[in-house]
C-alpha atoms as a PDB file:
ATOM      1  CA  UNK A   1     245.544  43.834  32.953  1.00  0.00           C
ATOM      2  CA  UNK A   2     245.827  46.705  35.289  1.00  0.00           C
ATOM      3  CA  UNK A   3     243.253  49.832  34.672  1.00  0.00           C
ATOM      4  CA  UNK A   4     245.785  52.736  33.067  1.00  0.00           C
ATOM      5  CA  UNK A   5     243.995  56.315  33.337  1.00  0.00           C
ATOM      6  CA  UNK A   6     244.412  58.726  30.362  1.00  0.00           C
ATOM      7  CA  UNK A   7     247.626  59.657  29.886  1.00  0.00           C
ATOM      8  CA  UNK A   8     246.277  63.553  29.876  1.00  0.00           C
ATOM      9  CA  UNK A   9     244.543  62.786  32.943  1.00  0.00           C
ATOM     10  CA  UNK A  10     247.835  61.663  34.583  1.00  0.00           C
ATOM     11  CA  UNK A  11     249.705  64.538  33.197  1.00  0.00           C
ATOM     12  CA  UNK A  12     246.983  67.218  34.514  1.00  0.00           C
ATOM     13  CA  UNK A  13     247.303  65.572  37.934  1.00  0.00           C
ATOM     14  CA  UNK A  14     251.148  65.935  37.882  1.00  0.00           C
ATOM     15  CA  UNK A  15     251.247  69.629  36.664  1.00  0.00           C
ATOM     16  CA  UNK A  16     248.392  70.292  39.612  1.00  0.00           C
ATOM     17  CA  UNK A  17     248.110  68.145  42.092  1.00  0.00           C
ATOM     18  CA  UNK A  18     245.141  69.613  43.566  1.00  0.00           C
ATOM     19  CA  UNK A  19     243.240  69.215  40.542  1.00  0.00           C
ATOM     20  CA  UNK A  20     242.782  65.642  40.960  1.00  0.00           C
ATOM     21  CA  UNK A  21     241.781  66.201  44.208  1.00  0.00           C
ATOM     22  CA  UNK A  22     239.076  68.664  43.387  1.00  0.00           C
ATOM     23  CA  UNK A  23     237.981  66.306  40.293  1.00  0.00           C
ATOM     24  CA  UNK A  24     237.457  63.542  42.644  1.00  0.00           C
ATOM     25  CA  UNK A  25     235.598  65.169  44.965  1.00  0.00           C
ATOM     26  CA  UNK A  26     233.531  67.143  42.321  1.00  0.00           C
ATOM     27  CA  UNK A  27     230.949  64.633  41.907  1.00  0.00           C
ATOM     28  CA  UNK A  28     230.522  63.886  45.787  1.00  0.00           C
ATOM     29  CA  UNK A  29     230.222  67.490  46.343  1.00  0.00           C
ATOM     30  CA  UNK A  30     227.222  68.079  43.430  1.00  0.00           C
ATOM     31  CA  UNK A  31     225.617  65.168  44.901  1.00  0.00           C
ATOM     32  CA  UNK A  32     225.633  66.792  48.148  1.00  0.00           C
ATOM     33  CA  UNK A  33     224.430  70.335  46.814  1.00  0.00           C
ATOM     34  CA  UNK A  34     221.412  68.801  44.950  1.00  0.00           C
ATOM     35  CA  UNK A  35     220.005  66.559  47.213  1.00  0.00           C
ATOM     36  CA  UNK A  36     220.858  68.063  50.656  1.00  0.00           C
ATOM     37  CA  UNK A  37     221.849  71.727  50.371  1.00  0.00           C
ATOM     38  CA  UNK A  38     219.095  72.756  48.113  1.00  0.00           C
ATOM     39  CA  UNK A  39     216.305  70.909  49.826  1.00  0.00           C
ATOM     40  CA  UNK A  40     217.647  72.181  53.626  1.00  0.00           C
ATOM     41  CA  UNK A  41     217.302  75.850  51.623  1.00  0.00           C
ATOM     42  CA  UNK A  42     213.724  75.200  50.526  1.00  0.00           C
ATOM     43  CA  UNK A  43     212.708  73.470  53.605  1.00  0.00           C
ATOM     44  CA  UNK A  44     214.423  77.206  55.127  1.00  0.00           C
ATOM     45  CA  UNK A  45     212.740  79.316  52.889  1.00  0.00           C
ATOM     46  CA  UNK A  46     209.296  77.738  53.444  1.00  0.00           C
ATOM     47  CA  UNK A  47     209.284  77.713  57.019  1.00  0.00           C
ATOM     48  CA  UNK A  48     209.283  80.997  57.120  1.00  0.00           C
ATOM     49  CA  UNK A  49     206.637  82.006  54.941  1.00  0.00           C
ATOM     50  CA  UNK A  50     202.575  81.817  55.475  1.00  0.00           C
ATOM     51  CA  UNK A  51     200.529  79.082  54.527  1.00  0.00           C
ATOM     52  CA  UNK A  52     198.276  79.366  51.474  1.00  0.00           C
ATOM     53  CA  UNK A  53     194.531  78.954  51.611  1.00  0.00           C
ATOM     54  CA  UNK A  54     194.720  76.016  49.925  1.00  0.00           C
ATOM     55  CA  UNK A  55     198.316  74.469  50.491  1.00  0.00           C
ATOM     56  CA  UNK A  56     201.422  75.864  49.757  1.00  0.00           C
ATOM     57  CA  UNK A  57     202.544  78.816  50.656  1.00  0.00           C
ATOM     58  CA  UNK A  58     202.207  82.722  50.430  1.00  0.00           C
ATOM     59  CA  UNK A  59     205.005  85.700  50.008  1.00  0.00           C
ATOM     60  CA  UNK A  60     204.685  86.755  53.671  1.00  0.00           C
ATOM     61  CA  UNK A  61     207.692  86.651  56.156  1.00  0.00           C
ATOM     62  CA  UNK A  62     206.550  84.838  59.609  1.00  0.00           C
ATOM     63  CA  UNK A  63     207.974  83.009  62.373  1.00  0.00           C
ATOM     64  CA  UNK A  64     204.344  81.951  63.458  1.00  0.00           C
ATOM     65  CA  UNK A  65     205.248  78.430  62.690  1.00  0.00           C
ATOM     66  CA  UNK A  66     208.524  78.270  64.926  1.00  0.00           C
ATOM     67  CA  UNK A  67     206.061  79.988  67.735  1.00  0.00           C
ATOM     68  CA  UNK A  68     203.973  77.268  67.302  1.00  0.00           C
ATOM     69  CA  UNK A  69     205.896  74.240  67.994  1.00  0.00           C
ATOM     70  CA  UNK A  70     206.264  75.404  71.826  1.00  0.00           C
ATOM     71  CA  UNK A  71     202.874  74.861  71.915  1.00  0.00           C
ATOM     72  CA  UNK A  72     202.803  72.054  75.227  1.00  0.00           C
ATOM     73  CA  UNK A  73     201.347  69.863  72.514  1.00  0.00           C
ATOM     74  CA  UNK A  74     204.099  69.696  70.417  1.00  0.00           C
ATOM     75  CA  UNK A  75     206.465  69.654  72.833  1.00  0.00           C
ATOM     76  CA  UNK A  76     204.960  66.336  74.518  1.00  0.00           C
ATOM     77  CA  UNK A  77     204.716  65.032  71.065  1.00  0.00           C
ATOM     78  CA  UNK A  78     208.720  65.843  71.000  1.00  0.00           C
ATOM     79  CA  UNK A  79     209.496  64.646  73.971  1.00  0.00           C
ATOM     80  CA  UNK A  80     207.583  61.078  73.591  1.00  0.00           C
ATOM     81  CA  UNK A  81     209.871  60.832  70.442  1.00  0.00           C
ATOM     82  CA  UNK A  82     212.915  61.131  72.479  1.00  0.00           C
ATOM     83  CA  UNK A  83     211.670  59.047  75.251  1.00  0.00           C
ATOM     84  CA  UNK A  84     210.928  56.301  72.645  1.00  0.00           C
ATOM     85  CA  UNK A  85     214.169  56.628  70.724  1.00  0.00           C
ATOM     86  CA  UNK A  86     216.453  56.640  74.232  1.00  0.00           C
ATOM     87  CA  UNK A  87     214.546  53.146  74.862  1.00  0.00           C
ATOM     88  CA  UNK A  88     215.106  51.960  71.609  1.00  0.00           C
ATOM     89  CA  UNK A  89     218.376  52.572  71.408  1.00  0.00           C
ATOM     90  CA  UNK A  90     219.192  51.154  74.983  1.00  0.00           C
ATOM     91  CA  UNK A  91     216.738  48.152  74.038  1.00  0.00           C
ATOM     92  CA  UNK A  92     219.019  47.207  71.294  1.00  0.00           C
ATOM     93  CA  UNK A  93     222.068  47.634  73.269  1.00  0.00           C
ATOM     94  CA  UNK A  94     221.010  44.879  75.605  1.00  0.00           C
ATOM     95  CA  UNK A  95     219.684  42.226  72.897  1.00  0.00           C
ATOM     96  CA  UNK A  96     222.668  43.407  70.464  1.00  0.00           C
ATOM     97  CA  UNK A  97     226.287  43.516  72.476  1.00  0.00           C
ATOM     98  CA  UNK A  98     225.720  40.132  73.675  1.00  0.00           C
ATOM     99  CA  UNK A  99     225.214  38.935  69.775  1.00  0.00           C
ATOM    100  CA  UNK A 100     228.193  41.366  68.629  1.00  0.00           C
ATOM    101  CA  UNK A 101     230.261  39.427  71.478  1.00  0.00           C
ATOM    102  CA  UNK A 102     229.461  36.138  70.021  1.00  0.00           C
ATOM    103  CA  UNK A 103     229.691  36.967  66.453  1.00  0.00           C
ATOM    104  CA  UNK A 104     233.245  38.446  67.404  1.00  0.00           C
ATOM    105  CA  UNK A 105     234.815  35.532  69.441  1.00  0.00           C
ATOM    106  CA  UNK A 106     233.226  32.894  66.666  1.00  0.00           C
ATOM    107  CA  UNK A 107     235.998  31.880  64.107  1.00  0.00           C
ATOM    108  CA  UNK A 108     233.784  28.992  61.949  1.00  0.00           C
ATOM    109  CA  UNK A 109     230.672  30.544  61.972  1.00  0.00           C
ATOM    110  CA  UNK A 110     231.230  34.371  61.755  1.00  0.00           C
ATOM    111  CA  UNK A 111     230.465  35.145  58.237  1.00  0.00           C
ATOM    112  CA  UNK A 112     227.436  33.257  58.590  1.00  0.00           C
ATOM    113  CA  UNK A 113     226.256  35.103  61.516  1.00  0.00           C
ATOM    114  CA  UNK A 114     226.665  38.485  59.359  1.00  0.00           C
ATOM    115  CA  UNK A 115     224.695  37.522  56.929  1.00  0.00           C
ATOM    116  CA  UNK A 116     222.064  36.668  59.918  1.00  0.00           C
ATOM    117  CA  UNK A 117     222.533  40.016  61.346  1.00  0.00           C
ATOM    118  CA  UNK A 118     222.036  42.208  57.502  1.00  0.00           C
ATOM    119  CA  UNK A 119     219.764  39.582  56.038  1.00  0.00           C
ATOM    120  CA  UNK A 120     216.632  41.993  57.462  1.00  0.00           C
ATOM    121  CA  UNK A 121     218.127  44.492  55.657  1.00  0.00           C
ATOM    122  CA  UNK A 122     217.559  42.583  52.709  1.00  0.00           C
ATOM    123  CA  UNK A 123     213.360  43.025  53.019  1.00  0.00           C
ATOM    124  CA  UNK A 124     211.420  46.296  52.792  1.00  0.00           C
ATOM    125  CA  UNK A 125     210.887  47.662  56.183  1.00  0.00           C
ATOM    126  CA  UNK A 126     207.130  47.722  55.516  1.00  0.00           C
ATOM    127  CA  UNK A 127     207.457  43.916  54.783  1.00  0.00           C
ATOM    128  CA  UNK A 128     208.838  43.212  58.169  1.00  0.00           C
ATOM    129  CA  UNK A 129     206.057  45.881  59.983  1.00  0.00           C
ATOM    130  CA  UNK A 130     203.749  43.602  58.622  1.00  0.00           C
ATOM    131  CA  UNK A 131     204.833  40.564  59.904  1.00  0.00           C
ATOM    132  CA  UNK A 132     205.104  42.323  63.185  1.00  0.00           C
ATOM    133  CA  UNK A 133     201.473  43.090  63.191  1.00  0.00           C
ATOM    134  CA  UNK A 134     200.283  39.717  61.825  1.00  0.00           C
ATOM    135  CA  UNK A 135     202.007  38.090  64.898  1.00  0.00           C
ATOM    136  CA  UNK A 136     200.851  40.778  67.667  1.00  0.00           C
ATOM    137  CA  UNK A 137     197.033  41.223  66.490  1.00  0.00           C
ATOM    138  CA  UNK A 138     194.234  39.653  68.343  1.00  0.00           C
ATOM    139  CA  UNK A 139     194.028  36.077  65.853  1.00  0.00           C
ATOM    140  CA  UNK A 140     197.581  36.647  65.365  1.00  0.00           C
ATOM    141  CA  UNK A 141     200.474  33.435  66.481  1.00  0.00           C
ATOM    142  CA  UNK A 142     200.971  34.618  69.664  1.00  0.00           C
ATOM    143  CA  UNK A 143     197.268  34.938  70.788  1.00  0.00           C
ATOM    144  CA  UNK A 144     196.338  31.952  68.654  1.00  0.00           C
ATOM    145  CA  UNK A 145     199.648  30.120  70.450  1.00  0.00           C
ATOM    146  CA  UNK A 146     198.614  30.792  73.993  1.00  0.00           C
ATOM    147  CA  UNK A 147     195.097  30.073  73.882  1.00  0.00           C
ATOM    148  CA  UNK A 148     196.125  26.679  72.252  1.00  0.00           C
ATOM    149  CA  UNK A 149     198.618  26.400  75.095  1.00  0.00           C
ATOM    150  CA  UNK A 150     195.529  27.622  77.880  1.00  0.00           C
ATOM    151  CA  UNK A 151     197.894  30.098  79.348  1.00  0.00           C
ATOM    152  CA  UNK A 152     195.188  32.859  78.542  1.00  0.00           C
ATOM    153  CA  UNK A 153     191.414  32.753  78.091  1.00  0.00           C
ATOM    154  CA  UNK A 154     190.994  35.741  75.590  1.00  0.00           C
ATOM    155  CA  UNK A 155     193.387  37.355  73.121  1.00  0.00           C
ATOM    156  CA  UNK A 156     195.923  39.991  74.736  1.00  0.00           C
ATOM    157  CA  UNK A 157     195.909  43.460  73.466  1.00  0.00           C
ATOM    158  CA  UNK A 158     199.368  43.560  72.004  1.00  0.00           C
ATOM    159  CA  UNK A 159     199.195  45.794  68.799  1.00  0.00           C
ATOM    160  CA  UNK A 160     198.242  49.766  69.337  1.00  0.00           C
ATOM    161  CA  UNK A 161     200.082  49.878  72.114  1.00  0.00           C
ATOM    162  CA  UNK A 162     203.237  51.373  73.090  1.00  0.00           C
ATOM    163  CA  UNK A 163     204.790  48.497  73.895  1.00  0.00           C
ATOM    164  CA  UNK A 164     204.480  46.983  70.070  1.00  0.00           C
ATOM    165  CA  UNK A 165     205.777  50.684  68.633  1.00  0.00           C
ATOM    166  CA  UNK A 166     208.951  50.085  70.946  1.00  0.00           C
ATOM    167  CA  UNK A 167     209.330  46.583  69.654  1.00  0.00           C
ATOM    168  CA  UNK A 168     209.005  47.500  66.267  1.00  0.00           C
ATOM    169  CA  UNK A 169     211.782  49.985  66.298  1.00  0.00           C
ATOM    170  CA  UNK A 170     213.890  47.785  68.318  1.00  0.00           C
ATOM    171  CA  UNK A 171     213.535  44.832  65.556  1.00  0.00           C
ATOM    172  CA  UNK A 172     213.842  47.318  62.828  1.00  0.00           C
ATOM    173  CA  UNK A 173     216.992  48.679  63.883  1.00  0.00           C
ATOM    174  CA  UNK A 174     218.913  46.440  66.006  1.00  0.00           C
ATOM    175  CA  UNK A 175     221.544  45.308  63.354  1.00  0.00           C
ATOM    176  CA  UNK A 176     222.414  49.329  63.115  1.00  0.00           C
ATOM    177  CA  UNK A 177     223.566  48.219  66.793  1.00  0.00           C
ATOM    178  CA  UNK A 178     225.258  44.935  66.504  1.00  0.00           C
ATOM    179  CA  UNK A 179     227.397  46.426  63.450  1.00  0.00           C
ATOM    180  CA  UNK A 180     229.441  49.007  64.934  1.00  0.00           C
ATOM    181  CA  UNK A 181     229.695  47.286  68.113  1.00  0.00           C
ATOM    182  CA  UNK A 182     231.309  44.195  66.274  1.00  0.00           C
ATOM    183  CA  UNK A 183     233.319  46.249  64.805  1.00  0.00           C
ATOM    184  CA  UNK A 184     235.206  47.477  68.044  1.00  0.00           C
ATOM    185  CA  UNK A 185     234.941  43.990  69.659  1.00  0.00           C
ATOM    186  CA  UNK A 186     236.156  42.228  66.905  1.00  0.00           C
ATOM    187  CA  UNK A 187     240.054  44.471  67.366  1.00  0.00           C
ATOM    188  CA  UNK A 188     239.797  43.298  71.117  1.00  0.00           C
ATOM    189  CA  UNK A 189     242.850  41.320  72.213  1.00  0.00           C
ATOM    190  CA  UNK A 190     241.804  38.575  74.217  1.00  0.00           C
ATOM    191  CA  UNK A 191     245.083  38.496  75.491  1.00  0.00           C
ATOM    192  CA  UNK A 192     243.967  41.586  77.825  1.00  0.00           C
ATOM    193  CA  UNK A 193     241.233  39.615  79.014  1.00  0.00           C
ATOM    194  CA  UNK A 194     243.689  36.556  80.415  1.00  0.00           C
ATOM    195  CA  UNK A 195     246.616  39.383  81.866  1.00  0.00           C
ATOM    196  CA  UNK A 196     243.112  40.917  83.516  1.00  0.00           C
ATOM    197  CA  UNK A 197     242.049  37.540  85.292  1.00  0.00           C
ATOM    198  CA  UNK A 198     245.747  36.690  86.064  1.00  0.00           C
ATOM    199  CA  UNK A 199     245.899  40.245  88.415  1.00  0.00           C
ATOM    200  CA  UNK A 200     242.569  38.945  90.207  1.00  0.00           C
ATOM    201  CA  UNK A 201     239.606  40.578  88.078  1.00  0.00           C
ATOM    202  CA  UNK A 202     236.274  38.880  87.883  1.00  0.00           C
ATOM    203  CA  UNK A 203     234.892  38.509  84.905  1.00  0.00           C
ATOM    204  CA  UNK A 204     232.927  41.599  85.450  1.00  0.00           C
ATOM    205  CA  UNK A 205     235.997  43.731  86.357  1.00  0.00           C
ATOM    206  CA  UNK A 206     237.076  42.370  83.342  1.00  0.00           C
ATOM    207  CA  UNK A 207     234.316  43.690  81.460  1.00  0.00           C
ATOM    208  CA  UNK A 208     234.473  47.541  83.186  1.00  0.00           C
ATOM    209  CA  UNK A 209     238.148  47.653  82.866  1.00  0.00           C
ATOM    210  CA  UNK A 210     238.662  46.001  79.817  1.00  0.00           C
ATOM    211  CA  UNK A 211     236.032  45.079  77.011  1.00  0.00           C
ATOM    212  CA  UNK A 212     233.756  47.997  78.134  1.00  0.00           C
ATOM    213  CA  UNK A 213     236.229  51.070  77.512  1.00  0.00           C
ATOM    214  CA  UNK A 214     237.527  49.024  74.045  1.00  0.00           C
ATOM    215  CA  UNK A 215     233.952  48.803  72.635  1.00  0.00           C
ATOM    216  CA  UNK A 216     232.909  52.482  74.083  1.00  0.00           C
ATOM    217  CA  UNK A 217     233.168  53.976  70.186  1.00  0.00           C
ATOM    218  CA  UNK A 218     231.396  50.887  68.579  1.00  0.00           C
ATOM    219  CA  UNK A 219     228.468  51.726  71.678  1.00  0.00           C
ATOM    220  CA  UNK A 220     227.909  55.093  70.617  1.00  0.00           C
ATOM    221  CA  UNK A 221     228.206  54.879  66.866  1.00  0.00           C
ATOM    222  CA  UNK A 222     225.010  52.343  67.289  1.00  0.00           C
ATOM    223  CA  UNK A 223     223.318  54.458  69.536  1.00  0.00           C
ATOM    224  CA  UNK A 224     223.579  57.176  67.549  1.00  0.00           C
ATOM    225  CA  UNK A 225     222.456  55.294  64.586  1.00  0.00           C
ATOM    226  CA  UNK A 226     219.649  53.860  66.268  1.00  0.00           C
ATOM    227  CA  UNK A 227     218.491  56.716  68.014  1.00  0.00           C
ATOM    228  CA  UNK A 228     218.399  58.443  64.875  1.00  0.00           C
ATOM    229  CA  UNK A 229     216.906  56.354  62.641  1.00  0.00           C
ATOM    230  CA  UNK A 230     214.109  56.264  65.661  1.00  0.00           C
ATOM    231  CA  UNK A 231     213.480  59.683  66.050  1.00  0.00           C
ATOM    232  CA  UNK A 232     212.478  59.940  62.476  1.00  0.00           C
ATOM    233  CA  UNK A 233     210.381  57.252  62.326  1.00  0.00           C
ATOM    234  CA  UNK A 234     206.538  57.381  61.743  1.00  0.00           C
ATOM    235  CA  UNK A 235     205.878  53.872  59.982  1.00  0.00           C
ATOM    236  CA  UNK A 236     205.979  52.003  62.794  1.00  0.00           C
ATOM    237  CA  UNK A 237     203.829  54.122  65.086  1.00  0.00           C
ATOM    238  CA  UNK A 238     201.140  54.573  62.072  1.00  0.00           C
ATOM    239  CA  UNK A 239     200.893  50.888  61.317  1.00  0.00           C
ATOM    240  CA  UNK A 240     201.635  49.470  65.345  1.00  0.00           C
ATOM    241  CA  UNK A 241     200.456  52.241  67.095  1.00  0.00           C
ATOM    242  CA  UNK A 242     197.467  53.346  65.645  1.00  0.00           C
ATOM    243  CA  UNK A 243     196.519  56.587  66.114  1.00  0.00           C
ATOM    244  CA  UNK A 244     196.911  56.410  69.613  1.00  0.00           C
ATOM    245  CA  UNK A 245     200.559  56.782  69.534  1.00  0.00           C
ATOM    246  CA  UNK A 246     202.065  59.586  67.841  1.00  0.00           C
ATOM    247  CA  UNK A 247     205.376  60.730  67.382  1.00  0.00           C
ATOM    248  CA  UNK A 248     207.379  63.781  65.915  1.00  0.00           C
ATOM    249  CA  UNK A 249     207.882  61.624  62.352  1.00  0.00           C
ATOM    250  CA  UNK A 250     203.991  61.291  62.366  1.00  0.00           C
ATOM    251  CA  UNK A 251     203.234  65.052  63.104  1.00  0.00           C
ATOM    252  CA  UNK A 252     205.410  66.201  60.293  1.00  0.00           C
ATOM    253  CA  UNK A 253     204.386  63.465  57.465  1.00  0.00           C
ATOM    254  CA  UNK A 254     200.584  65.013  58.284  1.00  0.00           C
ATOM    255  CA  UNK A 255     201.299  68.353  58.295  1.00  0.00           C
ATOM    256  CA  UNK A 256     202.691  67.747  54.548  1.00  0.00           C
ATOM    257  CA  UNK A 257     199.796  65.252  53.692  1.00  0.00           C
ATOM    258  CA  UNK A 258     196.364  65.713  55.309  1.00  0.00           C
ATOM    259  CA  UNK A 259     196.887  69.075  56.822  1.00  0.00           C
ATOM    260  CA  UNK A 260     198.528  70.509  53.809  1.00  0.00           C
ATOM    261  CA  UNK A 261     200.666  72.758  56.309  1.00  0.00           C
ATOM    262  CA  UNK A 262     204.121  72.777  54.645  1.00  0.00           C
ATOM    263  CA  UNK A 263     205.936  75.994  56.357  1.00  0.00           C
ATOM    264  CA  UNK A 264     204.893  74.276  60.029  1.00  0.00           C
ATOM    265  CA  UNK A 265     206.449  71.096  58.735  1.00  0.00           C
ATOM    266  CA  UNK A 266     209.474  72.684  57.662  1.00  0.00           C
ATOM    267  CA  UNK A 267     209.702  73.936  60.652  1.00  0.00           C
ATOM    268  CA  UNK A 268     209.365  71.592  62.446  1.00  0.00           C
ATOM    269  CA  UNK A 269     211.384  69.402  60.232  1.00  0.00           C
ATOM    270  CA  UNK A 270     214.439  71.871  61.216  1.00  0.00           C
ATOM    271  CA  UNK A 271     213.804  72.414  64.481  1.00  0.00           C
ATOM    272  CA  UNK A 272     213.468  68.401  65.017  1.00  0.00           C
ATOM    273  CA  UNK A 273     217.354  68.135  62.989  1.00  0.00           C
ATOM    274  CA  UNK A 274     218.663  71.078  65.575  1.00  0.00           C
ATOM    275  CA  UNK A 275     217.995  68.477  68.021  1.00  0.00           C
ATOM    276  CA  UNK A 276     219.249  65.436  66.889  1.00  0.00           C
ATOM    277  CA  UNK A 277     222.518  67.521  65.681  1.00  0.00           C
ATOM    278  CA  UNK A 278     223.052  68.303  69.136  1.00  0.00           C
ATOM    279  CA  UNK A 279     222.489  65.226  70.656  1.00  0.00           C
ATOM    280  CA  UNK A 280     225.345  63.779  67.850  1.00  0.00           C
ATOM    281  CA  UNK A 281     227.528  66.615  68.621  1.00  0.00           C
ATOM    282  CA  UNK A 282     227.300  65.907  72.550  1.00  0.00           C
ATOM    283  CA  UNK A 283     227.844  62.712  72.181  1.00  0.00           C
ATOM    284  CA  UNK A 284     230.504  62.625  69.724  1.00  0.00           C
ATOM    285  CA  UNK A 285     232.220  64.918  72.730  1.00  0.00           C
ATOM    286  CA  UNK A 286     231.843  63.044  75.248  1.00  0.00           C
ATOM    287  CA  UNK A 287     233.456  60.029  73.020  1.00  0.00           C
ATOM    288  CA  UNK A 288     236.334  61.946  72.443  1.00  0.00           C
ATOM    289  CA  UNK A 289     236.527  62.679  76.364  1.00  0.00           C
ATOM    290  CA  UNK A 290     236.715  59.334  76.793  1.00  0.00           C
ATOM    291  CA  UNK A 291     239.713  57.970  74.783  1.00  0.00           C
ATOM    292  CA  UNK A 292     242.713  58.113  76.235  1.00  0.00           C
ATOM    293  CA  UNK A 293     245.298  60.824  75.099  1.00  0.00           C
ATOM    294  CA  UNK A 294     248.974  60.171  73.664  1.00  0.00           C
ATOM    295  CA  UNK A 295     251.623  61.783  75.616  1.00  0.00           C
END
């Protein structure tokens, strides 16, 4: 049987129809208040105030802490973050449009491919950092692999290097990629394709003319999504990096742990969202540029 709402439900609704509108918004909106609008205001309010002796803070207005992130040190520490995310995000837009293409133009095996794609999502991210560092230390498979093979004569240095903190956010977040970029593939008409190759494009032409401007929003919805989720990272660099490799994540999870610096880590907790709220609203623009306008 169907669900029936309250009858004085339906009757409020009628009599003002923008009462059910605010009621089902209501609990959405004191979701949002409580867990993002009140923290943003604390993380405010402490960022400008001094730090205590001990932790915590003191009644003193200060912009000390905003000062301080200009510091040359914290901006390299910034800008390595950005670097890092940029190549992550680009990383997994190599390895993932080819998959999204496949997973799009398979029929049989498409759900099944999915399921390939979120099953990561399925195990804690520190699970799969871990297996990432059992395979890249010194006595880990691929060391133990190629000196059974003889290809090298002492273990590679592959963990605490850059190079493993870029591979572990590209293998963390590369579904965030192949999603939305399925998503825009999958509406493509291969029809378009054939009429394409019929006026003489190549199969690249193809892909410029057609396939690339279709799956343009699906691009930068996943490199938006993996960029961010990058640029707030610090697991990955803490437990594949070492402490040689540190990025804007790490500096603000110490200044709240070991250095007991909240008001600097508010601040640059804020300072770090101005960015990435730019680089969403830039991009976002430059999307919109991009479609094509209705007459």
């Amino acid at each position: 049987m169907p669900l029936r709402s309250p009858p004085r439900i339906l009757a409020a609704v009628r009599r003002r129809p923008g009462a059910g509108t605010v009621a089902l918004l209501a609990p959405g909106g004191l979701w949002l208040v409580l867990f993002f609008a009140v923290p943003m205001l604390l993380m405010v309010a402490t960022s400008i105030l001094e730090r205590g002796t001990y932790g915590g803070v003191e009644p003193a207005l200060t912009l000390e802490h905003y000062r301080r992130f200009f510091d040359p040190l914290y901006l390299g520490v910034l800008g390595r973050t950005l670097l890092w995310a940029a190549l992550a995000a680009a990383a997994c837009l190599l390895l993932g449009f080819p998959v999204a293409w496949v997973i799009a133009r398979s029929r049989r095996y498409r759900n099944l491919l999915l399921f390939l794609v979120v099953l990561p999502f399925w195990a804690s991210f520190l699970v799969r950092t871990f297996a990432l560092i059992f395979l890249l230390r010194d006595t880990g498979l691929i060391n133990s692999l190629l000196l059974r093979l003889g290809v090298i004569q002492e273990p590679l240095t592959l963990l605490y290097t850059p190079g493993a903190v870029l591979l572990g956010l590209v293998y963390g977040f590369l579904p965030l990629m192949v999603l939305p970029v399925y998503a825009s593939l999958e509406k493509l008409d291969l029809a378009l394709l054939e009429a394409a190759g019929v006026l003489g494009a190549r199969p690249f032409q193809q892909f410029l003319t057609v396939t690339w401007p279709l799956a343009r929003p699906g691009v930068i919805a996943g490199a938006l999504l993996v960029f961010t989720a990058a640029v707030g990272s610090f697991l990955t660099a803490d437990l594949l990096g070492g402490a040689k490799q540190v990025l804007i994540g790490n500096l603000v999870q110490n200044q709240f742990t070991t250095a007991r610096n909240w008001p600097f880590g508010s601040a640059v907790s804020l300072l770090l969202m101005a960015v990435v709220s730019g680089t969403v609203l830039l991009s976002l623009r430059a999307r919109d540029r991009g479609e094509p306008r209705n007459a």
